[in-house]
PDB file of N, CA and C in Angstrom:
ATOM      1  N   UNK A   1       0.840  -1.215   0.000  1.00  0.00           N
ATOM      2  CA  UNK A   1       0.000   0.000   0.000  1.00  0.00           C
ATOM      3  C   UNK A   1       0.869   1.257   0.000  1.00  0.00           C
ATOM      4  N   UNK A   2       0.195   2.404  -0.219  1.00  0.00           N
ATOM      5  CA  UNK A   2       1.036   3.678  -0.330  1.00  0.00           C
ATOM      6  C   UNK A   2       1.458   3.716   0.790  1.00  0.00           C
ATOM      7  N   UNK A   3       0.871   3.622   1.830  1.00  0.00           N
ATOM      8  CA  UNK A   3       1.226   4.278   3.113  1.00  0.00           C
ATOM      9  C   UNK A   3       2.879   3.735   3.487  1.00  0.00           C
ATOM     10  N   UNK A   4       2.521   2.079   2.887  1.00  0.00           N
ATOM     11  CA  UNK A   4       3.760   1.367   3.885  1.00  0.00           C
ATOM     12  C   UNK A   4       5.173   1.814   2.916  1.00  0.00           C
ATOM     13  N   UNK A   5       4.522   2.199   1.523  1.00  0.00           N
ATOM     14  CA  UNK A   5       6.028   2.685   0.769  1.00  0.00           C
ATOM     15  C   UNK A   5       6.364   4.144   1.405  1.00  0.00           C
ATOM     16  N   UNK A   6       5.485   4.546   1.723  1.00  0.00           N
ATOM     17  CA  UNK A   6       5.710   5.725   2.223  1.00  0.00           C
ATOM     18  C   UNK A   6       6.917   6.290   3.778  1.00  0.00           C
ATOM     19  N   UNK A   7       6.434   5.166   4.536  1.00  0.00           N
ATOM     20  CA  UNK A   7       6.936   5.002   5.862  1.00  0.00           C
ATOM     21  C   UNK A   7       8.299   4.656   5.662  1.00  0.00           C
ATOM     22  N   UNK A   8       8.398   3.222   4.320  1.00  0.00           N
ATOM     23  CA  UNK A   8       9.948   2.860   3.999  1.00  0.00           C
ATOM     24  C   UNK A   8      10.699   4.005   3.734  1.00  0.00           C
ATOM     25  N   UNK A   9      10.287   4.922   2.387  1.00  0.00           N
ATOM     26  CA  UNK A   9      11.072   5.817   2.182  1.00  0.00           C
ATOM     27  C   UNK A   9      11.436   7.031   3.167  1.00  0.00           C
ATOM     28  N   UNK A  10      10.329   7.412   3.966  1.00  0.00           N
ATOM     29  CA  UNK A  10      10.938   8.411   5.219  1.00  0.00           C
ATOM     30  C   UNK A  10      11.596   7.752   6.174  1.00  0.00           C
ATOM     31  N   UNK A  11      11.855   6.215   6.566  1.00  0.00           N
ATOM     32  CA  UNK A  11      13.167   5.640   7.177  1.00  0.00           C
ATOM     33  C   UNK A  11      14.000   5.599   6.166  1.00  0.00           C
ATOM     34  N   UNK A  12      13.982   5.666   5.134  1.00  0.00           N
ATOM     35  CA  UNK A  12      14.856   5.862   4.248  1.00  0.00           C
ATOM     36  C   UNK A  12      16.075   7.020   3.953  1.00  0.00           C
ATOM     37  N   UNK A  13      15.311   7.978   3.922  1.00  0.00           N
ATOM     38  CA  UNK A  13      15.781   9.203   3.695  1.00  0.00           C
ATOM     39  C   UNK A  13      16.368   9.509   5.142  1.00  0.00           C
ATOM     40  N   UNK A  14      15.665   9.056   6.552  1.00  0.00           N
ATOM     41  CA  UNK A  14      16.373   9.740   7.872  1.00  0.00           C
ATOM     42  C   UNK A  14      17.323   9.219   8.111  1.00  0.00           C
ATOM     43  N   UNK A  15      17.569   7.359   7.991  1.00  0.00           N
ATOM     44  CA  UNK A  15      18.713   6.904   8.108  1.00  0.00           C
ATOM     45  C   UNK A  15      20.125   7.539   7.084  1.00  0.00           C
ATOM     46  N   UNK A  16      19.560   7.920   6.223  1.00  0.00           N
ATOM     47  CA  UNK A  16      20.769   8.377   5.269  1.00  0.00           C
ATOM     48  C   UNK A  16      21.454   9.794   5.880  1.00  0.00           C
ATOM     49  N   UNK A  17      20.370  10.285   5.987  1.00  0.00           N
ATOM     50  CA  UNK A  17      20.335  11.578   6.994  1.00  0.00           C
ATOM     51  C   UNK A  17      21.515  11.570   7.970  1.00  0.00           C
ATOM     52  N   UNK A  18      21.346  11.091   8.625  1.00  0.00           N
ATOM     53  CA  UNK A  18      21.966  10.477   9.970  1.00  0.00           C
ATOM     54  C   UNK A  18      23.158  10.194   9.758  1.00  0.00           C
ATOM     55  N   UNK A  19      23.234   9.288   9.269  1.00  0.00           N
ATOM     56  CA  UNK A  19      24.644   9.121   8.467  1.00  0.00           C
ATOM     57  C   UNK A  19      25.593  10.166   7.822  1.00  0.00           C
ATOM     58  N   UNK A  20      24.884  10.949   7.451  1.00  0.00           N
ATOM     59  CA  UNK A  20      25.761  12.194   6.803  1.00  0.00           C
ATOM     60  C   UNK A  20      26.343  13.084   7.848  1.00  0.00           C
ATOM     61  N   UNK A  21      25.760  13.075   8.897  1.00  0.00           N
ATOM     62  CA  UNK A  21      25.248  14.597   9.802  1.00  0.00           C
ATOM     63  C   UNK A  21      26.069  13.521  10.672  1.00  0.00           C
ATOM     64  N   UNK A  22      26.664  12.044  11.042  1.00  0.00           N
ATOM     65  CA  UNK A  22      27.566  11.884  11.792  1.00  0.00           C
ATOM     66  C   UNK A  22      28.355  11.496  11.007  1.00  0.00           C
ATOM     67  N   UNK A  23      29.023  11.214  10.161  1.00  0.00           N
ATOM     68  CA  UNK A  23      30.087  11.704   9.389  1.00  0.00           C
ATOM     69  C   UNK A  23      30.824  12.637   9.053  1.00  0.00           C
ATOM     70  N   UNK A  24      29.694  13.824   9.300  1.00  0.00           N
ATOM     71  CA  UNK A  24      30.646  15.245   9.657  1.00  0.00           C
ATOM     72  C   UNK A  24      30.996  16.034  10.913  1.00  0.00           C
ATOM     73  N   UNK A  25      29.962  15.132  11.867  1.00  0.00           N
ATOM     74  CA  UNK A  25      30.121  15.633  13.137  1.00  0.00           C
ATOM     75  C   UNK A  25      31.791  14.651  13.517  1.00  0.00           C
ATOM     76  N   UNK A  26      31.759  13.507  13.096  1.00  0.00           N
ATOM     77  CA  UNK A  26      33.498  12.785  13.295  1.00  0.00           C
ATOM     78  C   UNK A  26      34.595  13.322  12.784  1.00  0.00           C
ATOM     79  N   UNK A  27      34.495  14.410  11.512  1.00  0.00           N
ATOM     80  CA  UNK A  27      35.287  14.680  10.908  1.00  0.00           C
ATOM     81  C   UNK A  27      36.201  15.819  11.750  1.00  0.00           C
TER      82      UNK A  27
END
């Protein structure tokens, strides 16, 4: 259903998120 692609892609996008934003916070 839309909803559940929906939910994937906004864990999607925050985990990536996250990742960036502590990758530069280590740097």
């Amino acid at each position: 259903s839309p909803v559940v692609l929906g939910k994937l892609w906004l864990l999607l996008v925050l985990s990536v998120s996250t990742e960036i934003e502590f990758s530069v916070l280590c740097e």
